[in-house]
Structures are given as C-alpha cells and as structure tokens.
N, C-alpha and C. Protein backbone atom coordinates (compact mmCIF):
# COMPACT_ATOMS: atom_id res chain seq x y z
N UNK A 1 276.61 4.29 80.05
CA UNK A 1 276.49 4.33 78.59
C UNK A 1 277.86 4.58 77.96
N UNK A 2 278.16 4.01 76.79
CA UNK A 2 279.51 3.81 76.05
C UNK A 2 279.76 5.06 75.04
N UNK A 3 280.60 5.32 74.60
CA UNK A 3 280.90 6.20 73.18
C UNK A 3 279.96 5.63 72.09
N UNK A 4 280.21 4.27 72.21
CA UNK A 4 279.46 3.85 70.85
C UNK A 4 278.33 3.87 71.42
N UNK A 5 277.55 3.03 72.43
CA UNK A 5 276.01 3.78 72.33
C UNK A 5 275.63 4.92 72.24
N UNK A 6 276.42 6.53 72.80
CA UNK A 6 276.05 7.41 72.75
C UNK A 6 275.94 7.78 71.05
N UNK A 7 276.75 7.34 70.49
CA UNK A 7 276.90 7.93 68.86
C UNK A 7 276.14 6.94 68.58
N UNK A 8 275.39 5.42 68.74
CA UNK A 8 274.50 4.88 67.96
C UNK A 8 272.81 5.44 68.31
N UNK A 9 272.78 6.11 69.44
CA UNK A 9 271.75 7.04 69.69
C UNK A 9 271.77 8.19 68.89
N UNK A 10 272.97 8.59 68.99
CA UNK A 10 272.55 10.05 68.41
C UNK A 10 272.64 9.54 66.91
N UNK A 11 273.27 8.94 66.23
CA UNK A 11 273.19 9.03 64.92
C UNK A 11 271.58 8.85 64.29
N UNK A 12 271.07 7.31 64.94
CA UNK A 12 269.68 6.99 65.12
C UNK A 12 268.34 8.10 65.35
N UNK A 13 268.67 8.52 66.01
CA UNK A 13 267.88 10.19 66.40
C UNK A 13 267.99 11.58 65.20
N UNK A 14 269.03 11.40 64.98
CA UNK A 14 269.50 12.25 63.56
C UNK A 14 268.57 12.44 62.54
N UNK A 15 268.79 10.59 62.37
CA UNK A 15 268.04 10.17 60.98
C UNK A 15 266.69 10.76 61.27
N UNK A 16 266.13 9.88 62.23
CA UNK A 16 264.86 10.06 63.11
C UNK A 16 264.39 11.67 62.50
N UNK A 17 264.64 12.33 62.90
CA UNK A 17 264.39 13.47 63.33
C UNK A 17 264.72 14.47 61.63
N UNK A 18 265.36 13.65 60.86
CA UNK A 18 265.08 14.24 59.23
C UNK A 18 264.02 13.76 58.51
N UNK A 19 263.57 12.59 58.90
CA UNK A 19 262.48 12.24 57.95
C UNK A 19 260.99 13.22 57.88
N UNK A 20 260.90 13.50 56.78
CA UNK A 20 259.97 14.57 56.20
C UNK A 20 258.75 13.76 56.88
N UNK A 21 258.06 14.98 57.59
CA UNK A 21 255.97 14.70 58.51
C UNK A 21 255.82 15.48 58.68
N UNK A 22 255.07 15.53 60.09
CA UNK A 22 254.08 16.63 60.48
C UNK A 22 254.97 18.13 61.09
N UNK A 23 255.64 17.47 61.90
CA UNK A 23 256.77 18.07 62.44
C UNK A 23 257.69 19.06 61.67
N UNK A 24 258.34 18.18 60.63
CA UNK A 24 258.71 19.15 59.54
C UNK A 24 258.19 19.76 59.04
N UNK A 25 256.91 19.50 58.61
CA UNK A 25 256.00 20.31 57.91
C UNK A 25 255.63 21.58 58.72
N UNK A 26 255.63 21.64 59.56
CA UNK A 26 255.21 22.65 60.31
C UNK A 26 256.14 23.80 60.49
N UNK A 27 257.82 23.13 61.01
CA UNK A 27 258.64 23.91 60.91
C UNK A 27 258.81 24.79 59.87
N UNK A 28 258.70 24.40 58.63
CA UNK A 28 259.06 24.37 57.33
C UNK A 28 258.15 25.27 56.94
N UNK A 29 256.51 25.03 57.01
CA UNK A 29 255.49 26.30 57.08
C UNK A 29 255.80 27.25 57.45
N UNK A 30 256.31 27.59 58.95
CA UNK A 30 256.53 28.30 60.17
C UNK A 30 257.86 29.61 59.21
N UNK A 31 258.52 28.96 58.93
CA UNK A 31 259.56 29.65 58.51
C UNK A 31 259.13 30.20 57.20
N UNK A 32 259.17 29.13 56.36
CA UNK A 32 258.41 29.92 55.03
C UNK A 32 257.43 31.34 54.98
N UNK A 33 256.37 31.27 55.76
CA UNK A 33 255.29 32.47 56.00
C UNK A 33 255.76 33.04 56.95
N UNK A 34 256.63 33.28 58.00
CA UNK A 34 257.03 34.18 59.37
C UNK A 34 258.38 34.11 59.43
N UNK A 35 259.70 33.57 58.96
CA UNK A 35 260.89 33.50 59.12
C UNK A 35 261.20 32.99 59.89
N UNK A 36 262.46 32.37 60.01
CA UNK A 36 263.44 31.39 60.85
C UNK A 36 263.39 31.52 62.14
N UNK A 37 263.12 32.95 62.67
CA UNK A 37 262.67 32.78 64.44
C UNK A 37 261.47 32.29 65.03
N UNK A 38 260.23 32.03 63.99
CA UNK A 38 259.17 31.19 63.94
C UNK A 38 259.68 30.02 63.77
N UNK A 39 259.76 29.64 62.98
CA UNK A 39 260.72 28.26 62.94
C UNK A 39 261.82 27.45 64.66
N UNK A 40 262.36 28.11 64.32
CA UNK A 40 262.76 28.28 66.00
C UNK A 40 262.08 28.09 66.93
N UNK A 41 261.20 28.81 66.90
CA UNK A 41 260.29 28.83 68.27
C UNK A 41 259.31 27.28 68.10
N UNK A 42 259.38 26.98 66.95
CA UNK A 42 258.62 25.72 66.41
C UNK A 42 259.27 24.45 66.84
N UNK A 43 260.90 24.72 66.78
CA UNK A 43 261.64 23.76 67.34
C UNK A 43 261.71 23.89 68.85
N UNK A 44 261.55 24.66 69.37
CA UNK A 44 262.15 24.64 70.76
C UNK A 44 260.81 23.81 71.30
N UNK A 45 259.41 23.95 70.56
CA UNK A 45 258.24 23.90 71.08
C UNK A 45 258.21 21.94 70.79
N UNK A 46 258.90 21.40 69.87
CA UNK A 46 258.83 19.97 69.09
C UNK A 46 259.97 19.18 70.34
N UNK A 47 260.78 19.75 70.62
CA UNK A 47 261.61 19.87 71.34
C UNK A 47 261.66 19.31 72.90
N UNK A 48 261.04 20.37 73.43
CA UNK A 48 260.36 20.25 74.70
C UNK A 48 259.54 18.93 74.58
N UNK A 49 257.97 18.60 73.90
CA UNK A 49 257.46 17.64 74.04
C UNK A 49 258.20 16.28 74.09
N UNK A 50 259.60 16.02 73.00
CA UNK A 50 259.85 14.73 72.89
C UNK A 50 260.58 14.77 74.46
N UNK A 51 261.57 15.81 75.15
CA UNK A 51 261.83 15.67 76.25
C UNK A 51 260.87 15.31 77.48
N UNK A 52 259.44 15.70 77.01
CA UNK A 52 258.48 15.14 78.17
C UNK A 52 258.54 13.82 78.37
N UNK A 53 258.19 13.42 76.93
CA UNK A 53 257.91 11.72 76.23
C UNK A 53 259.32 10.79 77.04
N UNK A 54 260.36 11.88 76.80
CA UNK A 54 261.73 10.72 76.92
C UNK A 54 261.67 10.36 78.38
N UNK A 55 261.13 11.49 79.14
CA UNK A 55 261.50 11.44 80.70
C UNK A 55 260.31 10.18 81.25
N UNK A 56 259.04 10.29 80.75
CA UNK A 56 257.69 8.99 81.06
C UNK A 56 258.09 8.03 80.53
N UNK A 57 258.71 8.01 79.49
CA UNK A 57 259.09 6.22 78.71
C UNK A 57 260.42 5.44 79.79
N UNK A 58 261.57 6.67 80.04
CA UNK A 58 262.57 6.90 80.96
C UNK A 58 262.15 5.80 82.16
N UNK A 59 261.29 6.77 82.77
CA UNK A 59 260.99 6.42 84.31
C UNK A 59 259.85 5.46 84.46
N UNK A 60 259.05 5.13 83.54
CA UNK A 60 257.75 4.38 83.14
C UNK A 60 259.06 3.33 82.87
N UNK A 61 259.65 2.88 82.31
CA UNK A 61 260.16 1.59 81.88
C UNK A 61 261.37 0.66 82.70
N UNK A 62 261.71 2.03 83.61
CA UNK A 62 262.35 1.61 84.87
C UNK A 62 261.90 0.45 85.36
N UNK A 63 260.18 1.22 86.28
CA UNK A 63 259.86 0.28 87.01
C UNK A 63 259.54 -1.01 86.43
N UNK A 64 259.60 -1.04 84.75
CA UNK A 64 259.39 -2.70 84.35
C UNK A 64 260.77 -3.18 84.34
N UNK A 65 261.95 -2.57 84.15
CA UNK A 65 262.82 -3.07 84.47
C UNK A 65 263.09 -3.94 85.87
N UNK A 66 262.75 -3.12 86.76
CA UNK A 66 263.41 -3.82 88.35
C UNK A 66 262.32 -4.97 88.91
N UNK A 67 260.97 -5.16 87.84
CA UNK A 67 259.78 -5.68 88.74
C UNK A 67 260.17 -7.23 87.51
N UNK A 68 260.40 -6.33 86.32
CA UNK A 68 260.59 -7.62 85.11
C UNK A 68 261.73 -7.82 84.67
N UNK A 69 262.65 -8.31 84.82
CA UNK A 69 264.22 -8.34 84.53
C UNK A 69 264.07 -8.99 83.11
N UNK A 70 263.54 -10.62 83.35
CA UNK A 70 264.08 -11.31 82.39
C UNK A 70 262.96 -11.02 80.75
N UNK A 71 261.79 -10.18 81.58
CA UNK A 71 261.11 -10.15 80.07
C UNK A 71 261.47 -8.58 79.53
N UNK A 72 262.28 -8.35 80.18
CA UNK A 72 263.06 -6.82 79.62
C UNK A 72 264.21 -7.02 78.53
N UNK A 73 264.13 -8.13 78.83
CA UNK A 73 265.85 -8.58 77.70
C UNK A 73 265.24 -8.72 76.26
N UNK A 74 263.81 -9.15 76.60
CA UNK A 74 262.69 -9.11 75.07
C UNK A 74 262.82 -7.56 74.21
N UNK A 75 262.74 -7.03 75.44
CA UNK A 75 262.43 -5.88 75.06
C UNK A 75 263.53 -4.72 74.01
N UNK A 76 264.73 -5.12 74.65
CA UNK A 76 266.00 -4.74 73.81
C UNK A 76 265.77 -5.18 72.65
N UNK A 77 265.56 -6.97 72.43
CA UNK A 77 265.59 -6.97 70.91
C UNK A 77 264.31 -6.38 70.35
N UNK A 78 263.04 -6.32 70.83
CA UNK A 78 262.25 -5.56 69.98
C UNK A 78 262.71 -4.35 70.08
N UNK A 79 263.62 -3.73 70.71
CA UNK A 79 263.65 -2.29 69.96
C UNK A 79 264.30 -2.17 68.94
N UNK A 80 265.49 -3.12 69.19
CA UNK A 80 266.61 -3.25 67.50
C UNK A 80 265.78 -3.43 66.18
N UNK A 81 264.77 -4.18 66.93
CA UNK A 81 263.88 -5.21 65.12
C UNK A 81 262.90 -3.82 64.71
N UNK A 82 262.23 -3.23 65.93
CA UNK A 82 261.62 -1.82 66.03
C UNK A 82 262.31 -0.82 64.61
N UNK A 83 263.65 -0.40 65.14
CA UNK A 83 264.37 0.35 63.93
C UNK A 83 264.20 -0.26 62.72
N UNK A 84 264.67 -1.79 62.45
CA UNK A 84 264.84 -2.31 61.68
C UNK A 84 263.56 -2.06 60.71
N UNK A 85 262.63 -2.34 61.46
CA UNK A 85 260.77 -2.36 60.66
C UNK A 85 260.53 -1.09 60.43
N UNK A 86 261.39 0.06 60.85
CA UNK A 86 261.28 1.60 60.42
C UNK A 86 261.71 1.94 59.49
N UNK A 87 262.97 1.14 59.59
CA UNK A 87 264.23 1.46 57.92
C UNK A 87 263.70 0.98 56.87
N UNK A 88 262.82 -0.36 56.92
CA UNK A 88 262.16 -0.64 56.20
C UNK A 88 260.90 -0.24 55.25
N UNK A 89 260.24 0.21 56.38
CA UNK A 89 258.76 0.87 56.23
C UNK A 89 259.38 2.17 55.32
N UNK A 90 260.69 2.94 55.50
CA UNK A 90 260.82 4.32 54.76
C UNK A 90 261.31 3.91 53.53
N UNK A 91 261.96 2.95 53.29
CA UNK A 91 262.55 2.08 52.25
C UNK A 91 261.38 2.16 51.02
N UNK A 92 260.44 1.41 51.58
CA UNK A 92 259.00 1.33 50.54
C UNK A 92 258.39 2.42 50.04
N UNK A 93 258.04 3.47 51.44
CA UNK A 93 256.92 4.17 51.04
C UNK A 93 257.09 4.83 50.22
N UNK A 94 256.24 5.63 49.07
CA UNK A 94 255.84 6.29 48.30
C UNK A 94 256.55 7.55 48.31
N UNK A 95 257.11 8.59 48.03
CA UNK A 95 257.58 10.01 48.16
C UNK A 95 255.54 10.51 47.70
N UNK A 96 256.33 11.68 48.20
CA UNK A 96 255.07 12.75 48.27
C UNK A 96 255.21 14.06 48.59
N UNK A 97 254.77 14.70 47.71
CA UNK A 97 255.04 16.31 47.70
C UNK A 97 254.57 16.70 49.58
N UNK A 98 255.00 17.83 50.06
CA UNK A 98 254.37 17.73 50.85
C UNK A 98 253.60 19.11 50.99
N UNK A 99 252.43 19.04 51.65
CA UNK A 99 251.56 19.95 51.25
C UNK A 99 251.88 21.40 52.26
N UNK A 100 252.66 22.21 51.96
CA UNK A 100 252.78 23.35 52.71
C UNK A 100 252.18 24.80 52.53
N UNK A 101 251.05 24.78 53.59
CA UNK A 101 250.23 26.24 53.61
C UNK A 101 250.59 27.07 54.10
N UNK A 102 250.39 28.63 53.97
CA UNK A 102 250.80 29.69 54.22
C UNK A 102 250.40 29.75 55.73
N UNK A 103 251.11 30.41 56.56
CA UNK A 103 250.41 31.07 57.67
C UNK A 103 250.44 32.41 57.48
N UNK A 104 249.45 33.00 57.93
CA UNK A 104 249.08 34.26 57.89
C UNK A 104 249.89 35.13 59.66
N UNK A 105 251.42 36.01 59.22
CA UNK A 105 252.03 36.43 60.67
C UNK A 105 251.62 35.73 61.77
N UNK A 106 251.66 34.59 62.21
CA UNK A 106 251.78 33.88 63.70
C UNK A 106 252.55 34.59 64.32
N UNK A 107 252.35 34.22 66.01
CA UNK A 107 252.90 35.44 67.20
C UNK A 107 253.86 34.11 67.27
N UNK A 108 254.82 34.88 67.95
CA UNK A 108 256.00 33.69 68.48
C UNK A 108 255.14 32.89 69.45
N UNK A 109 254.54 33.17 70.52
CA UNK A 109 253.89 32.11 71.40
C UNK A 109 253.28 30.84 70.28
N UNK A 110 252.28 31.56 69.60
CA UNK A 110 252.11 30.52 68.87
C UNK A 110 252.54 29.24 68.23
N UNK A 111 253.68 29.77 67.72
CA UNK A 111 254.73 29.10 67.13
C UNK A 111 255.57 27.89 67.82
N UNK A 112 255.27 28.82 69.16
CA UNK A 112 256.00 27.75 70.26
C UNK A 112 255.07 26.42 70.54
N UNK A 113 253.76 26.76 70.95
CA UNK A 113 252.68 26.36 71.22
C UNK A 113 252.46 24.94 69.25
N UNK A 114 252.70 25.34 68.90
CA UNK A 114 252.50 24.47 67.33
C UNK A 114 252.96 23.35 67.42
N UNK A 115 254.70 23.56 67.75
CA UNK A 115 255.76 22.55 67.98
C UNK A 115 255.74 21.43 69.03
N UNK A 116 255.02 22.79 70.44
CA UNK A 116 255.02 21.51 71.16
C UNK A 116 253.59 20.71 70.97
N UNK A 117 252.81 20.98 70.72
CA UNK A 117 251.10 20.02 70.89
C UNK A 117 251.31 19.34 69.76
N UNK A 118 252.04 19.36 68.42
CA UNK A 118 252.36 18.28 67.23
C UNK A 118 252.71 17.19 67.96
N UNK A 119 253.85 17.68 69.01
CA UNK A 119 254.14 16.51 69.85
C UNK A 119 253.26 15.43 70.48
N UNK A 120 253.34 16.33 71.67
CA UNK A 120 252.26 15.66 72.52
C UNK A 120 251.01 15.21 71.85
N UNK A 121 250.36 15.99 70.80
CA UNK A 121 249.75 15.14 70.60
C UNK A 121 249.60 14.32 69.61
N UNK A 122 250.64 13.47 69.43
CA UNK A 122 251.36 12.15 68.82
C UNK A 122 251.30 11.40 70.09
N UNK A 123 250.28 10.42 69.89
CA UNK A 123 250.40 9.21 71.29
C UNK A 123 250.93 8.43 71.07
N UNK A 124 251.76 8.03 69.44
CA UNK A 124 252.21 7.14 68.70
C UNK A 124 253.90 7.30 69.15
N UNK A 125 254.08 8.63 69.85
CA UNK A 125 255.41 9.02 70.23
C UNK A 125 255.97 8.55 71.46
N UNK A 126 254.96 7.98 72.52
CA UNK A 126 255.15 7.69 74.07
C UNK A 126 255.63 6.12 73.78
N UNK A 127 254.92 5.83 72.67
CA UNK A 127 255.09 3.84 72.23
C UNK A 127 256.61 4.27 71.26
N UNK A 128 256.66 5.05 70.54
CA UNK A 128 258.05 5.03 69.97
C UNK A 128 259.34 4.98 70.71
N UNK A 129 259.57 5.67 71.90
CA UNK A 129 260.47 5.75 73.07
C UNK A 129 260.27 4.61 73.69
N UNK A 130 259.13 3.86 73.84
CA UNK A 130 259.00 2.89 75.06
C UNK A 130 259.70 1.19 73.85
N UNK A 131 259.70 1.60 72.54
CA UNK A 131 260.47 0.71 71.74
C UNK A 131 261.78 1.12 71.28
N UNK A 132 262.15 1.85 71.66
CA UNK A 132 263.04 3.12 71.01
C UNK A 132 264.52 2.59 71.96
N UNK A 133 264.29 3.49 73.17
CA UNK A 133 265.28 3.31 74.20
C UNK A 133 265.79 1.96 74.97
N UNK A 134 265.21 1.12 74.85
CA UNK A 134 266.03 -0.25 75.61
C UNK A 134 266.60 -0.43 74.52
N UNK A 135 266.80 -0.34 73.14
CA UNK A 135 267.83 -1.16 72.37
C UNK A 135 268.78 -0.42 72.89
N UNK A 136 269.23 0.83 73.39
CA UNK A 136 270.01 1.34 73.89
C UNK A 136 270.69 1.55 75.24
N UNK A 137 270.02 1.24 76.33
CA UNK A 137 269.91 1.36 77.09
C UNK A 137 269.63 0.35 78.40
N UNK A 138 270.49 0.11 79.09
CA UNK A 138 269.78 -0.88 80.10
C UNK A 138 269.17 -0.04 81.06
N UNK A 139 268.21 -0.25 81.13
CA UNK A 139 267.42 0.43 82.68
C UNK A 139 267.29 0.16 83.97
N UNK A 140 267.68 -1.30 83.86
CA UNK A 140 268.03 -2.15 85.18
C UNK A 140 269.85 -1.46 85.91
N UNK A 141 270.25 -0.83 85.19
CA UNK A 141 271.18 -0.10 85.65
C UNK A 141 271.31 1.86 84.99
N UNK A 142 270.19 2.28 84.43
CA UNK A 142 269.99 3.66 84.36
C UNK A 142 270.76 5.09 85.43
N UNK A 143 270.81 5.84 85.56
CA UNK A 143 271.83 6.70 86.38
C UNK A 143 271.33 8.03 85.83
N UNK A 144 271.16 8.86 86.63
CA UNK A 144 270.47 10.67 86.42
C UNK A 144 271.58 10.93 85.59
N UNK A 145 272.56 10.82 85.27
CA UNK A 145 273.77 11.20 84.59
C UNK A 145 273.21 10.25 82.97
N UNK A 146 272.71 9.48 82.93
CA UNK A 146 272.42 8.67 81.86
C UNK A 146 271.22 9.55 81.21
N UNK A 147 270.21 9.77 82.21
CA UNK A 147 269.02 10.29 81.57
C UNK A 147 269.52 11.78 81.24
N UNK A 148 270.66 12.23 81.89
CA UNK A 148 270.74 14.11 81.45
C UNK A 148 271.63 13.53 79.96
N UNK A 149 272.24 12.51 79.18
CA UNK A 149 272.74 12.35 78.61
C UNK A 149 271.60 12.08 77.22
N UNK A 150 271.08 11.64 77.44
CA UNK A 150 269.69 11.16 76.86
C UNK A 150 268.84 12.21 76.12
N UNK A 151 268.51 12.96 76.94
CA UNK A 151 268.14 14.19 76.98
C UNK A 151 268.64 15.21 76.00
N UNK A 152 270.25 15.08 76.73
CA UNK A 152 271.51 16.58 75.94
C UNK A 152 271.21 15.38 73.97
N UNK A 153 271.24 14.31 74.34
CA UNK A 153 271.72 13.91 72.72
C UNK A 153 270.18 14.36 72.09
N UNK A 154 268.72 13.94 72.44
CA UNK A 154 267.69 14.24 71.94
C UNK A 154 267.98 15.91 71.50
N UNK A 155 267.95 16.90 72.39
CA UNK A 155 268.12 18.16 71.70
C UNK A 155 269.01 18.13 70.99
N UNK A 156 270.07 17.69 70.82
CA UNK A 156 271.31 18.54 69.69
C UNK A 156 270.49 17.93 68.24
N UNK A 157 270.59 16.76 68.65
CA UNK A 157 270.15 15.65 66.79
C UNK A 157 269.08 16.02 66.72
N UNK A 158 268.08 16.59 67.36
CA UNK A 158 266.69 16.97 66.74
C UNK A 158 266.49 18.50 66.73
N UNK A 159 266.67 19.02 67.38
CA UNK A 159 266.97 20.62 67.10
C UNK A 159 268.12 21.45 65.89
N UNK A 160 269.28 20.35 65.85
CA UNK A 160 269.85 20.70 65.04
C UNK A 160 269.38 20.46 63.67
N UNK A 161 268.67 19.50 63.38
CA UNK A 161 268.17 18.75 61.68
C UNK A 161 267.61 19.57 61.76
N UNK A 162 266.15 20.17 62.67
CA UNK A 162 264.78 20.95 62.45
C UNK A 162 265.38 22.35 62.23
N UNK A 163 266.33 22.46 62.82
CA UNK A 163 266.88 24.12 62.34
C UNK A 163 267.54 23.74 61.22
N UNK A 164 267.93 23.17 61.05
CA UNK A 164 268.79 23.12 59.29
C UNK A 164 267.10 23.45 58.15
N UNK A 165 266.41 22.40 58.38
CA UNK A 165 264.99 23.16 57.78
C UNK A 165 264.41 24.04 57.66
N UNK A 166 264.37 24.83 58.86
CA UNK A 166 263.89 26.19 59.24
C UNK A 166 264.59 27.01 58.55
N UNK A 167 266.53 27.08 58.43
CA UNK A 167 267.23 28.04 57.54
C UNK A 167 267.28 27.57 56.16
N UNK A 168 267.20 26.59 55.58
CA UNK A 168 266.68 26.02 54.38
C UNK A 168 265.72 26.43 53.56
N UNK A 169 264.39 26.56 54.66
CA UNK A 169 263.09 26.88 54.20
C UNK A 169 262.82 28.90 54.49
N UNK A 170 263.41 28.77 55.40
CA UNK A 170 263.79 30.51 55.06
C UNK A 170 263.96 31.34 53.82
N UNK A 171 265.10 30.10 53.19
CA UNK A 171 265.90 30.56 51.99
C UNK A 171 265.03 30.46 50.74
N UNK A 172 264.98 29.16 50.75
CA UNK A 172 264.10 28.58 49.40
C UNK A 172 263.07 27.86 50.03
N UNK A 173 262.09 28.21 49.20
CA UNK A 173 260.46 27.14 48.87
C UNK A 173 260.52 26.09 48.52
N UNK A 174 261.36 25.73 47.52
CA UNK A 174 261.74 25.02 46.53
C UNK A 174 261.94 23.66 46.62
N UNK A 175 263.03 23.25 47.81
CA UNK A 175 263.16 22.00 47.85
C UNK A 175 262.10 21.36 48.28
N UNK A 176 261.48 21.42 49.42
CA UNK A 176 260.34 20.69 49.80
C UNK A 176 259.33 20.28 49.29
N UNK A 177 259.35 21.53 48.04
CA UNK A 177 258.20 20.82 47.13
C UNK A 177 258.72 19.67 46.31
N UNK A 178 259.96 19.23 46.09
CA UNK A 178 260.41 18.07 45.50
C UNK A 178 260.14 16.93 45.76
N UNK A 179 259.19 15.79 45.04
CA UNK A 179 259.27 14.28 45.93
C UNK A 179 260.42 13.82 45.89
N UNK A 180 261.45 14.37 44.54
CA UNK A 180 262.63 13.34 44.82
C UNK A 180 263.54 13.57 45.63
N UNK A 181 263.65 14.60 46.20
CA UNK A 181 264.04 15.06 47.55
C UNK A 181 263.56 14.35 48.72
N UNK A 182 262.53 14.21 48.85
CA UNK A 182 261.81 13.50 49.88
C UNK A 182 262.77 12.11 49.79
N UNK A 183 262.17 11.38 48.64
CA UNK A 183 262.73 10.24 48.08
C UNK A 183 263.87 9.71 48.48
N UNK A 184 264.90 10.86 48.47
CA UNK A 184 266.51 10.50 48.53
C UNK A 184 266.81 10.31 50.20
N UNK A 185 265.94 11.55 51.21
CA UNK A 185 266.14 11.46 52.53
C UNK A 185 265.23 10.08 53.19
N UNK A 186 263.92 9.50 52.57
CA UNK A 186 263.77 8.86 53.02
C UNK A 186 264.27 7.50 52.59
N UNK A 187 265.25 7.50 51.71
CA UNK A 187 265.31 6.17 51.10
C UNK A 187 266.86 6.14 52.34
N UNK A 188 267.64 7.20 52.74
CA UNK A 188 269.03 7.53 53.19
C UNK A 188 268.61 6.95 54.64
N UNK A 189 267.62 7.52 55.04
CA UNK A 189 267.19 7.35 56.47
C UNK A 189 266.87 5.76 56.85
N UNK A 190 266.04 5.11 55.76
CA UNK A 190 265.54 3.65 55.93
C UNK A 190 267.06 2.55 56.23
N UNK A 191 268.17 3.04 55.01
CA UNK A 191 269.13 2.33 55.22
C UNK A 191 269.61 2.24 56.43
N UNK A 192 269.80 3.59 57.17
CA UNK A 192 270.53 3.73 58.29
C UNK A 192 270.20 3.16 59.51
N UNK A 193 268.56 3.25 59.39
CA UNK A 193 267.54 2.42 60.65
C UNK A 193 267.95 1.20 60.31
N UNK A 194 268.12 0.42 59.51
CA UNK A 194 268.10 -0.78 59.57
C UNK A 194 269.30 -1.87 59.80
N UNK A 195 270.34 -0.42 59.45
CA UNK A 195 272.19 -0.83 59.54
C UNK A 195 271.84 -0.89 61.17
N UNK A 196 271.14 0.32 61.88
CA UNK A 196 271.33 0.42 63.08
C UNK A 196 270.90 -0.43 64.08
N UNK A 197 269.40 -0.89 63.85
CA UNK A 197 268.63 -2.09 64.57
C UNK A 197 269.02 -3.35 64.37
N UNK A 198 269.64 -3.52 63.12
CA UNK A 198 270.70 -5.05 62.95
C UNK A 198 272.10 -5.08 64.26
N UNK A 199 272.66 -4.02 63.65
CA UNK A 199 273.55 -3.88 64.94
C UNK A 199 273.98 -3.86 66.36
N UNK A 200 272.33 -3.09 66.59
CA UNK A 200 272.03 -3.54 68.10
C UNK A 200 271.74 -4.68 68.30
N UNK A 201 270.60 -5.52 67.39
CA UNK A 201 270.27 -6.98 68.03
C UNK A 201 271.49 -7.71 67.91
N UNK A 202 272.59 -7.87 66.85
CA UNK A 202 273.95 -8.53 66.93
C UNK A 202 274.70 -7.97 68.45
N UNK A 203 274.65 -6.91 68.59
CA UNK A 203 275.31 -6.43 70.54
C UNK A 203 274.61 -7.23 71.46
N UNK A 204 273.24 -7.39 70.93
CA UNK A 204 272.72 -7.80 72.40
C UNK A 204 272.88 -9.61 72.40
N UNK A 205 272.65 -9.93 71.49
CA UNK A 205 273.65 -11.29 71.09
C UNK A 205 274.71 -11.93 71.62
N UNK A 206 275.74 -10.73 71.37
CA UNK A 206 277.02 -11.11 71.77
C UNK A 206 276.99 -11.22 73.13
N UNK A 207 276.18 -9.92 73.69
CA UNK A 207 276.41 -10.08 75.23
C UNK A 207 275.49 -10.87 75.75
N UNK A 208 274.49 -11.34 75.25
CA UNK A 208 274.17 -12.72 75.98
C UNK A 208 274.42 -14.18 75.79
C-alpha cells in the first residue's frame, strides 16, 4: 500500500466516520447524560466492532480474490462508484434534528457494550467493507503488514472524529440539535466521497 492510498483511506474513513447516525447519536447521548468517559467507552465499543467487520470482509474477500482474479477487477470499480453513490446520497438528503435522549447514569460496561452491538448489529456494515476496501486495496497481493495498517488507519479516523463528539457533546447540547449543522457536515462529507470514488475509478483506469 502507497502514501497516497494510505491518506485516500484514511481521509475517506474520516469523512465516513463524521457523518451524523446511530453511532453518533449514541456517542453524543452517552456523553451528554454520563460524560466523556461514557462516551469513550462508546467509542472504544463502535470501534472494536468495525475492526471485527474489517478483519471478515479482509479475509472473506481474499479468498474471492485468488479463486476470482478477473471478476475482482469489477469489484475495485464498484467500490470507487460505491463512494461516489454515498457522496451523493449525503448531497440530497434532508438534514434532521437528531433526536437525543437522556440516559439515566449508565455503568461503563454498558457503554462499552452500546458501541459495540450498534455495530455489529449493522449487517449493512459487513456489505459496506466488502464495497469499501478493494477500491483500495488489492487483495490478490494483501500482506499482515497491510491488514495491521488497515486496522491502525480505521482506529485513528474513527475514534478520533467520535471523540471529537464525545468532548463537543460534553461541553455543549447545542450543536447537535442544529439541522444546519448537520446540513453543512453532510453536505462537506458528500463532496469528499465523491472527489474520492472519482479518483479511485480514474487510478484504476490508468493502471489498466
């Protein structure tokens, strides 16, 4: 893997991982009613699951790599057009307050326990990685050094955004209840998916 794929992953994941849902919402709860080490524990818990997801899409897409070579090259460009139909889809949608309820003192286990089952149980998340990672990635040449890389970039860009929320939402209530807040991150995020999935399908272009 290159400098520039590593920074077109992580930037991609960044975005990813700011757009206002369930996930945020939770963090964002978590902290609001119990403080930022709830929050925390919310991330470490959101955290963990996408690392499950990355390692089955990982090693699950291998073996279509080495059994399917030439219908794997499909697969790169649907992941570029993948982003692209994401940047898009955030482009359109609607802003919306988002609805954040109190929790009543949650135990840290809990908290942990929140973050990760939001995950996991998103089945919509195992198909996001399995469209996600070949625009990035060849798997027909993958390396344990590739997947610990994979991995290290998923935690920093997604742990780091979700904690910027968590000390955000610590502080103030306030923003989240804003749609035009919403508005501005998802309109910021759509551009970027779509700068990014253009870019990859033009790479994979060139190199074929």
């Amino acid at each position: 893997m290159t400098l520039g794929t590593l920074a077109a992953m992580f930037g991609a994941m960044l975005v990813l991982a700011a757009i206002p849902g369930t996930s945020v919402i939770a963090v964002v709860s978590r902290s609001i009613s119990a403080g930022f080490s709830h929050g925390l524990l919310t991330v470490i818990g959101i955290v963990l699951g996408d690392i499950i997801f990355i390692l089955i899409a990982v090693f699950g897409l291998s073996l279509i790599a080495d059994t399917h070579s030439y219908w794997f090259v499909l697969v790169k460009y649907l992941g570029g057009a993948y982003l692209v139909w994401l940047g898009i889809r955030l482009w359109r949608v609607s802003s919306k307050k988002l609805d954040i309820e109190s929790i009543d003192k949650p135990s840290w286990f809990s908290s942990f326990i929140c973050g990760l089952m939001i995950t996991l149980g998103d089945q919509k998340a195992i198909f996001f990685y399995l469209g996600f990672l070949p625009a990035f990635v060849d798997l027909n040449q993958i390396t344990a050094s590739d997947v610990s890389l994979i991995i290290a970039i998923a935690i920093i860009s997604i742990s780091s955004v979700k904690l910027t929320y968590a000390y955000i939402a610590d502080k103030s209530k306030k923003l989240f209840k804003s749609s035009s807040a919403i508005r501005v991150i998802n309109s910021l995020a759509g551009v970027v998916l779509i700068i990014t999935g253009l870019v990859l399908i033009a790479k994979n272009l060139a190199v074929g």
